[in-house]
PDB file of N, CA and C in Angstrom:
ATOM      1  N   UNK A   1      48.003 -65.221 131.399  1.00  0.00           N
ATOM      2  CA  UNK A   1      48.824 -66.426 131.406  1.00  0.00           C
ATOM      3  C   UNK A   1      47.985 -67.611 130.936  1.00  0.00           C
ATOM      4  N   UNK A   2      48.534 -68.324 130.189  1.00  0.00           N
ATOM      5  CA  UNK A   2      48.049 -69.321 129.574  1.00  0.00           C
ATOM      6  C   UNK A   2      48.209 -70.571 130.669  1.00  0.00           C
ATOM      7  N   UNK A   3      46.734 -71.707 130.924  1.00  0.00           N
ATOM      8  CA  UNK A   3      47.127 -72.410 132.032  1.00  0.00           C
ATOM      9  C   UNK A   3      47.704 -73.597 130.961  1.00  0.00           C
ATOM     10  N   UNK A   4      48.034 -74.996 131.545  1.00  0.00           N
ATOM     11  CA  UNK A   4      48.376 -76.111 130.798  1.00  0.00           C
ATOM     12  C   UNK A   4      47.150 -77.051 130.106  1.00  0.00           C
ATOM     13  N   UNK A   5      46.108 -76.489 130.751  1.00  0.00           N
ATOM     14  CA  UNK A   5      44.850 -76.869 130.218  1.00  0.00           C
ATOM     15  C   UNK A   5      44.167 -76.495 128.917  1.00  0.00           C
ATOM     16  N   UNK A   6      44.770 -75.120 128.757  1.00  0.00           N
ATOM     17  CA  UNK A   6      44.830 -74.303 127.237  1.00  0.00           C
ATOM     18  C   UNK A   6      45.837 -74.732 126.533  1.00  0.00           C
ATOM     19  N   UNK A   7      46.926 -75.312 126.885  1.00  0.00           N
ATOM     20  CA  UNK A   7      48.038 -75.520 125.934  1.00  0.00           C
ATOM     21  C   UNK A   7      47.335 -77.056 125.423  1.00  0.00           C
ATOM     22  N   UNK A   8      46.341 -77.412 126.445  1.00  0.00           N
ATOM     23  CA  UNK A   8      46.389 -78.948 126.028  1.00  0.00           C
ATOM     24  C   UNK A   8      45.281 -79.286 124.608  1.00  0.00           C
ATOM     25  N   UNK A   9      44.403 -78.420 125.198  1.00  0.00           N
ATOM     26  CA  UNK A   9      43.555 -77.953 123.853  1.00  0.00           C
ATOM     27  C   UNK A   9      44.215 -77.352 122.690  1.00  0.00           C
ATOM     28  N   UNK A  10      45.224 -76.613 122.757  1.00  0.00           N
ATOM     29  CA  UNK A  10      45.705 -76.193 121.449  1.00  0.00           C
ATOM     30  C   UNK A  10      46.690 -77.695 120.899  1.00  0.00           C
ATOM     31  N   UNK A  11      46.994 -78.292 121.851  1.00  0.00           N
ATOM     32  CA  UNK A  11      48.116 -79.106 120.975  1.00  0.00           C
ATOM     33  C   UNK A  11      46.910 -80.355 120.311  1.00  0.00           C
ATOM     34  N   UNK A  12      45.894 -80.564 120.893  1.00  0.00           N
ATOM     35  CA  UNK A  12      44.323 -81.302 120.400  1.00  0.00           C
ATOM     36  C   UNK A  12      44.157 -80.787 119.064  1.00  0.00           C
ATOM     37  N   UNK A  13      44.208 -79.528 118.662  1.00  0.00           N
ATOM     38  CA  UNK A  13      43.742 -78.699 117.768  1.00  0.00           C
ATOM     39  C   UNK A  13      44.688 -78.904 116.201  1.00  0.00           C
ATOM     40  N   UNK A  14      46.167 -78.881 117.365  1.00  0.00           N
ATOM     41  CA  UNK A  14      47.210 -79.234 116.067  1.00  0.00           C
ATOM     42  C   UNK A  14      47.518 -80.845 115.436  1.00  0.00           C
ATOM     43  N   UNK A  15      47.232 -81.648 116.668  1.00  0.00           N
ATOM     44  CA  UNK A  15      47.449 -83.071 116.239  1.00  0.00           C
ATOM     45  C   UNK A  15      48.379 -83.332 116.572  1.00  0.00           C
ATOM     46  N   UNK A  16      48.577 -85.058 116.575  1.00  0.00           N
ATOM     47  CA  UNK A  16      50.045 -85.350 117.159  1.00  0.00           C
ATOM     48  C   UNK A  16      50.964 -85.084 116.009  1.00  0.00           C
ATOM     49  N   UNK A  17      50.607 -85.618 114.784  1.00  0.00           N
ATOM     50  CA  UNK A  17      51.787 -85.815 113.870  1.00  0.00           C
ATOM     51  C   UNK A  17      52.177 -83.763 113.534  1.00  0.00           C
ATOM     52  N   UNK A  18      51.894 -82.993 113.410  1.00  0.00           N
ATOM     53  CA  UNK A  18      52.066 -81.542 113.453  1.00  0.00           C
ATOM     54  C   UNK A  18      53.057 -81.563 115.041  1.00  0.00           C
ATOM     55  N   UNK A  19      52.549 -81.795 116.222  1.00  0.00           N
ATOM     56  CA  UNK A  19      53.204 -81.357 117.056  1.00  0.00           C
ATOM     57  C   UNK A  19      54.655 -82.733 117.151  1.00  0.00           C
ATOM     58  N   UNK A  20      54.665 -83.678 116.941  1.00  0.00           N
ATOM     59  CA  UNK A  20      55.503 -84.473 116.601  1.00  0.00           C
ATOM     60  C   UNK A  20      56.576 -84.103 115.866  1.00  0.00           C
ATOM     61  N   UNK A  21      56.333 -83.510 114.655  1.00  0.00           N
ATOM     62  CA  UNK A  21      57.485 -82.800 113.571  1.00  0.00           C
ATOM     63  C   UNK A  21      58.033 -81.394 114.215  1.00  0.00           C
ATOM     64  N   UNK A  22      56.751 -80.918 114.901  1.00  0.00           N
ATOM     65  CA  UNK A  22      57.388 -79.620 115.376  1.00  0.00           C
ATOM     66  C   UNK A  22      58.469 -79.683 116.496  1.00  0.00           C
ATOM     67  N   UNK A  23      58.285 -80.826 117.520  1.00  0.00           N
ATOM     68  CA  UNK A  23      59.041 -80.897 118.362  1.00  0.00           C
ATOM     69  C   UNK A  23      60.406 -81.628 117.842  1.00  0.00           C
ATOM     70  N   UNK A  24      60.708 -82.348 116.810  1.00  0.00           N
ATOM     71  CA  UNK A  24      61.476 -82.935 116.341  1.00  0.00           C
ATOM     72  C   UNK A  24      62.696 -82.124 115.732  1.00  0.00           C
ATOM     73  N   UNK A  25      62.016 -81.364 114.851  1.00  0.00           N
ATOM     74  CA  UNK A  25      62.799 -80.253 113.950  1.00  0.00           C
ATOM     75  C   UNK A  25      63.189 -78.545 114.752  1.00  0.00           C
ATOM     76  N   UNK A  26      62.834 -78.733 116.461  1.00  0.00           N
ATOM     77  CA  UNK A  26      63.257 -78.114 117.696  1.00  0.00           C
ATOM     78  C   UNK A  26      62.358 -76.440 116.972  1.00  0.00           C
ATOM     79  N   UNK A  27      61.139 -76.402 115.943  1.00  0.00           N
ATOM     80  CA  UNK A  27      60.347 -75.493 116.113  1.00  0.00           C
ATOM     81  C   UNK A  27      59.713 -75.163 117.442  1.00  0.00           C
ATOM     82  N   UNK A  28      59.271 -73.656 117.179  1.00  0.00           N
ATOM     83  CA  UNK A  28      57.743 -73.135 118.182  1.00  0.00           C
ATOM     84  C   UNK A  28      56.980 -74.152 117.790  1.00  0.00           C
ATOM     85  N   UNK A  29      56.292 -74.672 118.673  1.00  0.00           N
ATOM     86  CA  UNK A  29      55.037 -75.386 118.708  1.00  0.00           C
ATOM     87  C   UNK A  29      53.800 -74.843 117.976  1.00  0.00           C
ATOM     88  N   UNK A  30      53.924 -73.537 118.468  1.00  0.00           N
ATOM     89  CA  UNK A  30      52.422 -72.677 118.494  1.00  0.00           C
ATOM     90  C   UNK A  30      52.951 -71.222 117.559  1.00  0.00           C
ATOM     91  N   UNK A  31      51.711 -71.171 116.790  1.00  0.00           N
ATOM     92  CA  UNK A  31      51.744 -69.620 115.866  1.00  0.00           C
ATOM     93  C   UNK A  31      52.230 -68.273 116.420  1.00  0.00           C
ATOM     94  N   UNK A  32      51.622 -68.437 117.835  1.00  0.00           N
ATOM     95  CA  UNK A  32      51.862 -66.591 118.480  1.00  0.00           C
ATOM     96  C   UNK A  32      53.029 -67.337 119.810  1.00  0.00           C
ATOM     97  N   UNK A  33      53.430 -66.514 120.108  1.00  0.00           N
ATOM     98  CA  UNK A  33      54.204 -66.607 121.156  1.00  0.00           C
ATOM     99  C   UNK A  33      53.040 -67.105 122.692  1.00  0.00           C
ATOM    100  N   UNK A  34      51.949 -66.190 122.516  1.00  0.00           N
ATOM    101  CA  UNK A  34      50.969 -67.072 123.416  1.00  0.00           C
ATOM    102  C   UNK A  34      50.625 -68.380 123.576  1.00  0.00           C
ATOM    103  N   UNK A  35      50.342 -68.858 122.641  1.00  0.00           N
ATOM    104  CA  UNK A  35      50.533 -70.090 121.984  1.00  0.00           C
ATOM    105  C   UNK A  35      51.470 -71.350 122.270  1.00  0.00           C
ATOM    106  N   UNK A  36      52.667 -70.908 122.337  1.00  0.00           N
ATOM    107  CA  UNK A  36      53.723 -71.885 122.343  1.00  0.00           C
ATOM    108  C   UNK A  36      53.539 -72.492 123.782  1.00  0.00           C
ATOM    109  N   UNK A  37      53.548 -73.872 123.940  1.00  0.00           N
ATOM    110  CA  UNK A  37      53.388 -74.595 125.439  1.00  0.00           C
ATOM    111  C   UNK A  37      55.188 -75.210 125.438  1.00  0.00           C
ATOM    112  N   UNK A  38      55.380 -75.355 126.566  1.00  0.00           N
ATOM    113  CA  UNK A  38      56.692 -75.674 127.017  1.00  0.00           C
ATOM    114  C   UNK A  38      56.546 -77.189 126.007  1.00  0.00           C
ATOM    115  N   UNK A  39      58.386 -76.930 126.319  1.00  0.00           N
ATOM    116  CA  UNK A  39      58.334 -78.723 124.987  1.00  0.00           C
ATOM    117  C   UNK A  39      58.412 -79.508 126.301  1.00  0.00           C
ATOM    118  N   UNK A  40      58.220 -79.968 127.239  1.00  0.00           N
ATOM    119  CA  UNK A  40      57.981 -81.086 128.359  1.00  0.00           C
ATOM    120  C   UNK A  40      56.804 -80.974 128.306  1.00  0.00           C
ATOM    121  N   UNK A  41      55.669 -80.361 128.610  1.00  0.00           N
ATOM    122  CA  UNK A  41      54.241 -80.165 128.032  1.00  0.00           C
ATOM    123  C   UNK A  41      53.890 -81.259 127.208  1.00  0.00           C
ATOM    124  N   UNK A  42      54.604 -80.487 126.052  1.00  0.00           N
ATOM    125  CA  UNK A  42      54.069 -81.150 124.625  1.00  0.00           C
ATOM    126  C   UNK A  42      54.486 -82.815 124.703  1.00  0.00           C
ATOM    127  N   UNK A  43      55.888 -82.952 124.910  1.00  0.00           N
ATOM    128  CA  UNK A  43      56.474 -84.263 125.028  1.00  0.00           C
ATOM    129  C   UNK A  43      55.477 -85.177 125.914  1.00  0.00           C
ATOM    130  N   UNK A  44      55.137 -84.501 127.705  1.00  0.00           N
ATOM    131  CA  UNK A  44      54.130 -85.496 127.867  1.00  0.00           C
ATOM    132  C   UNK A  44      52.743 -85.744 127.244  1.00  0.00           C
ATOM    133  N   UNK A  45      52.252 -84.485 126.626  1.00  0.00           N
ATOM    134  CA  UNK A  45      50.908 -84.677 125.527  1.00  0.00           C
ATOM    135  C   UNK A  45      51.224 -86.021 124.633  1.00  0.00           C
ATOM    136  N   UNK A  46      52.723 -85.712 124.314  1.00  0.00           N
ATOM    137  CA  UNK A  46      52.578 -87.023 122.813  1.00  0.00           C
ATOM    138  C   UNK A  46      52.786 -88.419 123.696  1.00  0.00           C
ATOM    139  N   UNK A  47      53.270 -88.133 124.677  1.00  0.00           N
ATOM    140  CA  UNK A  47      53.350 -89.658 125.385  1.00  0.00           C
ATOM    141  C   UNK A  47      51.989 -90.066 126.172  1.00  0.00           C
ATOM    142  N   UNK A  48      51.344 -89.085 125.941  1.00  0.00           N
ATOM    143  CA  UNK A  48      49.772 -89.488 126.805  1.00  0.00           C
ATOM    144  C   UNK A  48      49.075 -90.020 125.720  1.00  0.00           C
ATOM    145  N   UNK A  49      49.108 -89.335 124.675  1.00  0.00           N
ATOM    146  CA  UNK A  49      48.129 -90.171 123.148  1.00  0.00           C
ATOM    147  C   UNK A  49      48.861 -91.528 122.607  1.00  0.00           C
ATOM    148  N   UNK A  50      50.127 -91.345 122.981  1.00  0.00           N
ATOM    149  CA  UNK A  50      50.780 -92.600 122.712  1.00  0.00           C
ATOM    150  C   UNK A  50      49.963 -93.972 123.214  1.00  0.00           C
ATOM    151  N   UNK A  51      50.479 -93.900 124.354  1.00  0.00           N
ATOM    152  CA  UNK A  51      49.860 -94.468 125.705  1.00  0.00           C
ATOM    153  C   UNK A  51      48.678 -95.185 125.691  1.00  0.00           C
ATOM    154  N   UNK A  52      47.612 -94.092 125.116  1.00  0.00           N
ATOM    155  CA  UNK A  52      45.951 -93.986 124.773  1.00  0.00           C
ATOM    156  C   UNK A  52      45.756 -95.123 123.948  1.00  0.00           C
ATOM    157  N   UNK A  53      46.482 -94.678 122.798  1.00  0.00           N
ATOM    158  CA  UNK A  53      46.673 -95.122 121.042  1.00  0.00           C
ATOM    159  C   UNK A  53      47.208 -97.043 121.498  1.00  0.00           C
ATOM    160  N   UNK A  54      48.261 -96.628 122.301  1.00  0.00           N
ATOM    161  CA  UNK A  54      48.544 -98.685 122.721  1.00  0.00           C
ATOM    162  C   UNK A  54      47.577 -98.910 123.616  1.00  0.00           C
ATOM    163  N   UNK A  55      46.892 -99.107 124.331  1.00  0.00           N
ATOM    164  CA  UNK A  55      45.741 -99.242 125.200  1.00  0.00           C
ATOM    165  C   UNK A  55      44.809 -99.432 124.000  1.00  0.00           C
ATOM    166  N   UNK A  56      44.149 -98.722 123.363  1.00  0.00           N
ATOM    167  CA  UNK A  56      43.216 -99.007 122.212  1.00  0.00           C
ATOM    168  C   UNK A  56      43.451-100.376 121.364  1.00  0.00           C
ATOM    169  N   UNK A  57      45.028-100.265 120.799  1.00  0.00           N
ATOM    170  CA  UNK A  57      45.076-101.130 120.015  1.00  0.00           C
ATOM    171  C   UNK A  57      44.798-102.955 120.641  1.00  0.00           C
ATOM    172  N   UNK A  58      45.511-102.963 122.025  1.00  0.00           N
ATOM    173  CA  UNK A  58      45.636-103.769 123.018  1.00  0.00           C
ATOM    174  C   UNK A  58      44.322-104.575 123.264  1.00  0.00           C
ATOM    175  N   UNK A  59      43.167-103.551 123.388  1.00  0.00           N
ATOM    176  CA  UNK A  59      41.596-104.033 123.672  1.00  0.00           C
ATOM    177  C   UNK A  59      41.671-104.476 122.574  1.00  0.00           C
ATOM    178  N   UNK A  60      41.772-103.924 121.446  1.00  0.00           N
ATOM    179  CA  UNK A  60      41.054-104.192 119.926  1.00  0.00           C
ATOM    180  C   UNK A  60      41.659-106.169 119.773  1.00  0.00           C
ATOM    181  N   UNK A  61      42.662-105.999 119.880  1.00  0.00           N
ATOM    182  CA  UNK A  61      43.630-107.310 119.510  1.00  0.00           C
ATOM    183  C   UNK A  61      42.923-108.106 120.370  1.00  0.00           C
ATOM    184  N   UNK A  62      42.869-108.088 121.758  1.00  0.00           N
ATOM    185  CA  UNK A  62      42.318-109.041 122.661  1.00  0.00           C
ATOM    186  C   UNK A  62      40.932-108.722 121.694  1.00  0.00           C
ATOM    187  N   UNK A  63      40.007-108.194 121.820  1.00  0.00           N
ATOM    188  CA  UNK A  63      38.667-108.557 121.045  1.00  0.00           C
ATOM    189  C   UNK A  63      38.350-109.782 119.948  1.00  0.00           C
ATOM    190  N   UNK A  64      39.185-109.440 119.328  1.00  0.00           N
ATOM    191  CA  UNK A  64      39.196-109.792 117.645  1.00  0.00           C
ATOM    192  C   UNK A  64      39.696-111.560 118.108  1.00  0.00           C
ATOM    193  N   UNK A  65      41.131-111.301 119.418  1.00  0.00           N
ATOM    194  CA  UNK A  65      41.187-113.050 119.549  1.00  0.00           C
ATOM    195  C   UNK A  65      40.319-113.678 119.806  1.00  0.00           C
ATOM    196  N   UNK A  66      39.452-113.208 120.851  1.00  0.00           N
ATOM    197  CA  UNK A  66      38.346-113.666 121.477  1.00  0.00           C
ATOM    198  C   UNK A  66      37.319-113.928 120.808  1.00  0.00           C
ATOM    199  N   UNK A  67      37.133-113.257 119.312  1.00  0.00           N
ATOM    200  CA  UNK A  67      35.972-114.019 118.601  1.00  0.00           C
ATOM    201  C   UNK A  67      36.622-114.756 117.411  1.00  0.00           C
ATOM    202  N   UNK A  68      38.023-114.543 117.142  1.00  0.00           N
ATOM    203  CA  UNK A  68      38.316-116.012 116.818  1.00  0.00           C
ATOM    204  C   UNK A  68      38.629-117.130 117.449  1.00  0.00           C
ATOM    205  N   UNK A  69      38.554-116.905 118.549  1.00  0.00           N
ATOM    206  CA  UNK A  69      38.969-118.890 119.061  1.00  0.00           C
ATOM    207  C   UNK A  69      37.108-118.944 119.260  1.00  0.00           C
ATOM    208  N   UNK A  70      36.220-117.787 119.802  1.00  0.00           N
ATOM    209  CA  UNK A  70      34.723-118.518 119.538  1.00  0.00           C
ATOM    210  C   UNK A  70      34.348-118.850 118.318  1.00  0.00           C
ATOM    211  N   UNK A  71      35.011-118.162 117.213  1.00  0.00           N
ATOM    212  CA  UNK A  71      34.443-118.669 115.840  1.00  0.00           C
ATOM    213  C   UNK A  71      35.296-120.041 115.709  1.00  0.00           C
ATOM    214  N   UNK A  72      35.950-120.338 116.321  1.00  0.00           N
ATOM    215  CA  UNK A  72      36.676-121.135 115.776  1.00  0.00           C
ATOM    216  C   UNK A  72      36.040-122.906 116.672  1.00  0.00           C
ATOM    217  N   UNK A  73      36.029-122.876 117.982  1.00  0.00           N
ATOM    218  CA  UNK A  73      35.690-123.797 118.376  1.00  0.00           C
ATOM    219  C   UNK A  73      33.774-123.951 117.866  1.00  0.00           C
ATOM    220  N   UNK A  74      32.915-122.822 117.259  1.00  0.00           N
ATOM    221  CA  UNK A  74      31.718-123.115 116.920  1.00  0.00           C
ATOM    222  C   UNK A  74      32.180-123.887 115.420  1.00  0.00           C
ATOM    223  N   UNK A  75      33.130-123.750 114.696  1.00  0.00           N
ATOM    224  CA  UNK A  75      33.151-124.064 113.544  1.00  0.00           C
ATOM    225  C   UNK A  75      33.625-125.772 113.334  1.00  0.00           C
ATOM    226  N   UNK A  76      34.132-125.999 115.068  1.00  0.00           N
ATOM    227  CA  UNK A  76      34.445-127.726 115.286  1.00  0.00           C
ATOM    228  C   UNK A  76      33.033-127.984 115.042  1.00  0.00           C
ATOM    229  N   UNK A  77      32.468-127.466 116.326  1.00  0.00           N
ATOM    230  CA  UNK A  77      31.051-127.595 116.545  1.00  0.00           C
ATOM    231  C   UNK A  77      30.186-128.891 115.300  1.00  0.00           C
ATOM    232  N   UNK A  78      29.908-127.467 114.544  1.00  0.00           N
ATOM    233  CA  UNK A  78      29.388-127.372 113.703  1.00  0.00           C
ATOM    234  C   UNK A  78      29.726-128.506 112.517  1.00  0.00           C
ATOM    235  N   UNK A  79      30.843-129.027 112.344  1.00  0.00           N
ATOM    236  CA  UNK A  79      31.653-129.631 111.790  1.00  0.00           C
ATOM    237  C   UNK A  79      31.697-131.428 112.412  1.00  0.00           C
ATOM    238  N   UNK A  80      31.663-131.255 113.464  1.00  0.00           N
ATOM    239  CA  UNK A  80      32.243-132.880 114.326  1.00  0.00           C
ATOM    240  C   UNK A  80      31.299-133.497 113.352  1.00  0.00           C
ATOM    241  N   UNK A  81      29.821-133.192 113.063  1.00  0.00           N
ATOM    242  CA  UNK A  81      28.684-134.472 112.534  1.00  0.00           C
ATOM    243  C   UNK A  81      29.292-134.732 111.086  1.00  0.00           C
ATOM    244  N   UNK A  82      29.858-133.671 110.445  1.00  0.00           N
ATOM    245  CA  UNK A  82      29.996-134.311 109.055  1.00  0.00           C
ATOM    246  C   UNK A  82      31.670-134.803 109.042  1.00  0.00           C
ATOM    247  N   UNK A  83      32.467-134.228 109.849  1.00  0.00           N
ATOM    248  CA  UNK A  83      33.464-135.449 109.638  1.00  0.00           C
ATOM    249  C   UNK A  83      33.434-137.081 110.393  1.00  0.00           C
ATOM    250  N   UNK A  84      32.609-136.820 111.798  1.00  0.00           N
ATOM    251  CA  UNK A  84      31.792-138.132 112.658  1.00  0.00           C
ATOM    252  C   UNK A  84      31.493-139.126 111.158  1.00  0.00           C
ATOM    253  N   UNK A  85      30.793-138.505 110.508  1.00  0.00           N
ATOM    254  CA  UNK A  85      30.227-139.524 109.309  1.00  0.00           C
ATOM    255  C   UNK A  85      31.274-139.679 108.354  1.00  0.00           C
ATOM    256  N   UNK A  86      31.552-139.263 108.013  1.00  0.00           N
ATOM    257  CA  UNK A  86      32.867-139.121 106.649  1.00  0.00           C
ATOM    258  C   UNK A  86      33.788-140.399 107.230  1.00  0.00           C
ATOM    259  N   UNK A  87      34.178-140.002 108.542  1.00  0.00           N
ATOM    260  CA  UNK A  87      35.259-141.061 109.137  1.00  0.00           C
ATOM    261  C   UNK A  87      34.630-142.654 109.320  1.00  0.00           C
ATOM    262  N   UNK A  88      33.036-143.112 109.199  1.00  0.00           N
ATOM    263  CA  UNK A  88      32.669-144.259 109.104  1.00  0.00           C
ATOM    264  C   UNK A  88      32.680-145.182 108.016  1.00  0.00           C
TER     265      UNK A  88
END
């Protein structure tokens, strides 16, 4: 018997977008009949990388703001002396 821990590695193996189409177009998942993991399985696999995949993007976005408002207030910074003078 195959545990869910083996199905989870095989659906790793196939990828989301493979197991995505497969579950879509109501295919076997898997080549051998051993193989095949229940489609609630698979469905929560693709909603766990989902999940993963928004969490990733989420950090990334907060990152990227965070060194533009620091690039951005160093670039007043940097800036106040030559418009300070310009404006006299």
């Amino acid at each position: 018997m195959t545990t869910d821990d083996d199905y989870r590695r095989y659906l790793d193996t196939l990828g989301e977008d493979v197991v995505r189409h497969r579950l879509a177009n109501r295919m076997a998942i898997g080549d051998k009949a051993e193989n095949n993991p229940p489609y609630d399985l698979a469905r929560a696999w693709l909603t766990k990388k989902a999940d993963e995949r928004r969490r990733t993007e989420s950090r990334r976005y907060r990152t990227v703001l965070i060194i533009a408002v620091i690039s951005a207030i160093a670039a007043i910074i940097a800036a106040w002396p030559v418009v300070k003078a310009w404006m006299q």
